[in-house]
Every structure is written in C-alpha cells, then in structure tokens.
N, C-alpha and C. Protein backbone atom coordinates (compact mmCIF):
# COMPACT_ATOMS: atom_id res chain seq x y z
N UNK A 1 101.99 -4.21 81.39
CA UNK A 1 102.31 -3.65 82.68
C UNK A 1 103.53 -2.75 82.62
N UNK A 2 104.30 -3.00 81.69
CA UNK A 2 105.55 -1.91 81.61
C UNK A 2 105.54 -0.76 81.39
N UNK A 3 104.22 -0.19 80.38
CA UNK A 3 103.95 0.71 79.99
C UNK A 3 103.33 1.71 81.04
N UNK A 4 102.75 0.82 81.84
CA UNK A 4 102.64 1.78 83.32
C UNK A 4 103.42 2.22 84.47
N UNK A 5 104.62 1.33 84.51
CA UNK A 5 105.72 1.66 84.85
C UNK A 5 106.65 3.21 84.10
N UNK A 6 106.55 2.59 83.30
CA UNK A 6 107.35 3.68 82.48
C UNK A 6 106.05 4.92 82.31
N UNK A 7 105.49 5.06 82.41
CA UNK A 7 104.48 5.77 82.58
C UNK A 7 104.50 7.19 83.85
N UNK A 8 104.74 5.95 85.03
CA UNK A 8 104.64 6.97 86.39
C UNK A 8 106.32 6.68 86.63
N UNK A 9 107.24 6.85 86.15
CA UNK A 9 108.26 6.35 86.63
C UNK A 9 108.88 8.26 87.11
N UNK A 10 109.76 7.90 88.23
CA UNK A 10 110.38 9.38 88.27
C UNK A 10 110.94 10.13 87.30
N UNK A 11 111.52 9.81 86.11
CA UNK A 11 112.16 10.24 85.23
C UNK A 11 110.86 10.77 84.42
N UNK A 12 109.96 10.85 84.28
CA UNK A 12 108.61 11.21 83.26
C UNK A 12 108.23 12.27 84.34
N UNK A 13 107.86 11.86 85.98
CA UNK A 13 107.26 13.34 86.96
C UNK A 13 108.27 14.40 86.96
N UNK A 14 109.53 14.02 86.91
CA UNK A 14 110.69 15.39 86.95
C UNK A 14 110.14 16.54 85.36
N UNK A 15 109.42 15.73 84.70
CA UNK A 15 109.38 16.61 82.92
C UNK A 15 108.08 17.54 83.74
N UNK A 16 107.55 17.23 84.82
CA UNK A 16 106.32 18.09 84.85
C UNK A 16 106.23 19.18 85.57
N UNK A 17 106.33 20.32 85.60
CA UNK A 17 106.68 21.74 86.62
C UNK A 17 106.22 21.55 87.93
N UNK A 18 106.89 22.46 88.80
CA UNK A 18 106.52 22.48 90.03
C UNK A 18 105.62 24.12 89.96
N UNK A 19 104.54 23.98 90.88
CA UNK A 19 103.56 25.07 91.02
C UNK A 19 103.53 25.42 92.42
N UNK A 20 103.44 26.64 92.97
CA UNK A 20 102.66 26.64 94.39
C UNK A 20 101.19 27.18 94.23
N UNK A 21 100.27 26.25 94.98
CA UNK A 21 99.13 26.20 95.31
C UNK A 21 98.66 26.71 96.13
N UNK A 22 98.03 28.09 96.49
CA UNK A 22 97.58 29.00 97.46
C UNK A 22 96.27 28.90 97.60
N UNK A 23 95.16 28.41 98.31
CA UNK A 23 93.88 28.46 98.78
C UNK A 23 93.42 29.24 99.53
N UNK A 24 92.50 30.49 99.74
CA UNK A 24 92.06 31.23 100.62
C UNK A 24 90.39 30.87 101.02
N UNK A 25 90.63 31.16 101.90
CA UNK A 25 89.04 30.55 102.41
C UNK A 25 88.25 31.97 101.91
N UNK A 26 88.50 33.52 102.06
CA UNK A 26 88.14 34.78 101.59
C UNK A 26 88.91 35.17 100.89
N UNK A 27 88.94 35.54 99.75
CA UNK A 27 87.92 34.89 99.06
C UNK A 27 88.20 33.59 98.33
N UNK A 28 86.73 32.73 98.40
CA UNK A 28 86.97 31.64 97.98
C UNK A 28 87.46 31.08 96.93
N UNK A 29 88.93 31.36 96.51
CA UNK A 29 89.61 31.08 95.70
C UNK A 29 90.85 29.83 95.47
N UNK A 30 91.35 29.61 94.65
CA UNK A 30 92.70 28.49 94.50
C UNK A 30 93.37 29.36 93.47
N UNK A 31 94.48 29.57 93.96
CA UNK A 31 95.69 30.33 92.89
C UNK A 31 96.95 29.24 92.54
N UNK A 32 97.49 29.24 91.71
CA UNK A 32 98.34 28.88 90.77
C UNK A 32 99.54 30.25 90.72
N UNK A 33 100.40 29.65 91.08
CA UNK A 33 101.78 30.23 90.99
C UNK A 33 103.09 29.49 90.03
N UNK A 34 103.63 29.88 89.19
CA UNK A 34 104.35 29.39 88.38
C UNK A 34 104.82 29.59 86.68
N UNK A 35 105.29 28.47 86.45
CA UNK A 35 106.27 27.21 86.80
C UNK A 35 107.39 27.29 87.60
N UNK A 36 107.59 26.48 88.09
CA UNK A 36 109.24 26.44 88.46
C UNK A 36 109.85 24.96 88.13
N UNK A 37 110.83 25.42 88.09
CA UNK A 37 111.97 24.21 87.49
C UNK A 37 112.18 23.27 88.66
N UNK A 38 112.04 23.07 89.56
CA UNK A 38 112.55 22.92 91.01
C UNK A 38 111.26 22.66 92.19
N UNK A 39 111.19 21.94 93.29
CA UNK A 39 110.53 22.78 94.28
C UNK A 39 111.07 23.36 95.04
N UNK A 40 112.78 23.25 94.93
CA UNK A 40 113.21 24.39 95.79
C UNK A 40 113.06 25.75 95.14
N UNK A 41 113.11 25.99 93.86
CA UNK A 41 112.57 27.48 93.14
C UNK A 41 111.15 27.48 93.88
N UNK A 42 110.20 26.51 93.91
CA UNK A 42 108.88 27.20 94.42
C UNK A 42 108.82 27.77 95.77
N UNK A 43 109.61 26.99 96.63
CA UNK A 43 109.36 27.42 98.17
C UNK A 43 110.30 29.03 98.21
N UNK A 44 111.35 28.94 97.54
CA UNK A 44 111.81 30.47 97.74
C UNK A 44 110.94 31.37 97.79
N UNK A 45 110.14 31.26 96.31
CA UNK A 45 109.10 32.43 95.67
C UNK A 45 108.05 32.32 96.39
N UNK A 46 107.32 31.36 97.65
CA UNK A 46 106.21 31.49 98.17
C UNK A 46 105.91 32.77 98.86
N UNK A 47 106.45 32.71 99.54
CA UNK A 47 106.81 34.06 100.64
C UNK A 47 106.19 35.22 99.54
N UNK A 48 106.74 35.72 98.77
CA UNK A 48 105.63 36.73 97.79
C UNK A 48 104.63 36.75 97.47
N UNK A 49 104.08 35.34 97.44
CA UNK A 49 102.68 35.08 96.75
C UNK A 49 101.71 35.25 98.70
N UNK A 50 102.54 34.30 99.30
CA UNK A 50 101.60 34.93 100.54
C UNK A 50 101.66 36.53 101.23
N UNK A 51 102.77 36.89 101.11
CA UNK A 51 102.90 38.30 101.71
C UNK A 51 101.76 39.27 100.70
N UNK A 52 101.52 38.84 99.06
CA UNK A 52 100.42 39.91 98.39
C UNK A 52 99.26 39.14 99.03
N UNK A 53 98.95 38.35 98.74
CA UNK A 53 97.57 37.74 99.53
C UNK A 53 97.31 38.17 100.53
N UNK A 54 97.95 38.34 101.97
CA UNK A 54 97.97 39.25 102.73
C UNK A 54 97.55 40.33 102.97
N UNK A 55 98.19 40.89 101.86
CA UNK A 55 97.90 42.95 101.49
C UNK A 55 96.90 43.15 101.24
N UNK A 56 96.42 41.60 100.00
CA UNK A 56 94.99 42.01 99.96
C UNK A 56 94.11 41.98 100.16
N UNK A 57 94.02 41.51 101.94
CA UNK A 57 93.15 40.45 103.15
C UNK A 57 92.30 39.53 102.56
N UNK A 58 93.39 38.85 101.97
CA UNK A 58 92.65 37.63 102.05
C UNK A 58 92.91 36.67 103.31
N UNK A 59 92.15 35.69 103.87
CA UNK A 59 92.47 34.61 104.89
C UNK A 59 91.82 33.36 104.65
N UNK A 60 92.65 32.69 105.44
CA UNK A 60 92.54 31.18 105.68
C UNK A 60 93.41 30.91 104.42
N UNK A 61 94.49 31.42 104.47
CA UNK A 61 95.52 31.06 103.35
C UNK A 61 96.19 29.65 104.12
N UNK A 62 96.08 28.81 102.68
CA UNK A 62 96.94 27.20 102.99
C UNK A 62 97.72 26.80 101.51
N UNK A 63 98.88 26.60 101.73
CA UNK A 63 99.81 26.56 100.42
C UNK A 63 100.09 25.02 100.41
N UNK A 64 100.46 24.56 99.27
CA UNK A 64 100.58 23.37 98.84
C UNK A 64 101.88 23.76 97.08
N UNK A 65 103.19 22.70 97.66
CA UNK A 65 103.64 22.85 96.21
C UNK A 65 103.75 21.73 95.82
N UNK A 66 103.78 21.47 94.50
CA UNK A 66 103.48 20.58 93.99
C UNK A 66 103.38 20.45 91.90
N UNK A 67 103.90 19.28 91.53
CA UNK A 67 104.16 18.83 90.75
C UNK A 67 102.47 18.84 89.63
N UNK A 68 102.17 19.45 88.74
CA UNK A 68 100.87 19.23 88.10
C UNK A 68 100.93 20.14 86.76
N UNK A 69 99.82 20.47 86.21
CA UNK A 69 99.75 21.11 85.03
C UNK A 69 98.65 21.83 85.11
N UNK A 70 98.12 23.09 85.75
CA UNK A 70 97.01 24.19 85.88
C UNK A 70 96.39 24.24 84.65
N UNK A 71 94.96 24.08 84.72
CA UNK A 71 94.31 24.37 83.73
C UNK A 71 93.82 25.64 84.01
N UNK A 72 93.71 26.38 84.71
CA UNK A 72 93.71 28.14 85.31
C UNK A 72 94.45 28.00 86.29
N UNK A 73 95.16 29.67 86.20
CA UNK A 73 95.96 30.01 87.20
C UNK A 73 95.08 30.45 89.07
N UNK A 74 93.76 30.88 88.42
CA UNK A 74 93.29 31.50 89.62
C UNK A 74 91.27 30.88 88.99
N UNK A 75 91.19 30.40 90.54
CA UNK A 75 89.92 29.56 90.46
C UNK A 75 88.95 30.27 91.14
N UNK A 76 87.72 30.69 91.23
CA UNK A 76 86.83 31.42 92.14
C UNK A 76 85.80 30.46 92.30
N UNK A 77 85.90 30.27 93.36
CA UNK A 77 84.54 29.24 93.46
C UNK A 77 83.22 30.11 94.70
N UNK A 78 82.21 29.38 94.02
CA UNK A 78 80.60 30.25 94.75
C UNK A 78 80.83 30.46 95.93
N UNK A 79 80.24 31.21 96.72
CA UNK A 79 80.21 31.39 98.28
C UNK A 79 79.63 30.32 98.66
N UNK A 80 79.61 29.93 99.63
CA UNK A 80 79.12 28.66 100.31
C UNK A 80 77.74 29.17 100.66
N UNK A 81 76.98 29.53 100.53
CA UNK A 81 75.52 30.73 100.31
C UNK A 81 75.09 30.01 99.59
N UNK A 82 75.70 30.03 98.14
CA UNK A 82 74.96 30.04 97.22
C UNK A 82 74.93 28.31 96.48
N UNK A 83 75.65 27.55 97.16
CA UNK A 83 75.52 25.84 96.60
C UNK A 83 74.01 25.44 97.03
C-alpha cells in the first residue's frame, strides 16, 4: 500500500507539466497547449491560445488546465455525421 501512496503523492504530480486544454465544438477538435512549469504560467498564456482560435472561427471553445502528459498536441475528431 505504500507504494501507492508514494505513487500519487503531491511531490511525484508537481514532476508532471501543466497544459491548457482548448476544445472547440467547430471544428471538432481538442488542442494541447504547452508545457508550463506552473498553472499560473498556463492561465497567463491562455488568453492567446483563445484569442487565435477566435481569428480562426472556431466555436464552442471550453478550456481546461491541467496537469497530464499529451500524446498529440491537436486531436480532430469525425463530425458527428459520420459516427
């Protein structure tokens, strides 16, 4: 049981980057922004990542930051058409 402790303990989640997570409903995508050292480094830098998303009409933008390890930076998933 210790080993799972020490496992999820805070001192092991601080080793793992902070990302911001941008979802657009158009297009149906998940973006990856990052690393940052911090989540206060991520929330500064959001504001850029939504203001280009913006420019490039995308909508139904919803951000999420958060602690993880991206296996792609930018995800495209099918139109809802085509499932």
């Amino acid at each position: 049981m210790k080993s799972l402790v020490k496992l999820f303990s805070p001192i092991n989640k601080q080793k793992i980057p902070w990302w911001v997570e941008i979802s657009t409903t158009i297009p149906r995508c998940t973006y990856f922004f990052g690393p940052f050292d911090s989540v206060k480094e991520a929330k500064q830098e959001q504001t850029g990542y939504i203001d280009d998303l913006v420019q490039e009409k995308a909508f139904g933008i919803t951000v999420e930051i958060k602690q993880c390890q991206p296996t792609s930076i930018t995800v495209f998933e099918e139109p809802y058409e085509n499932r």
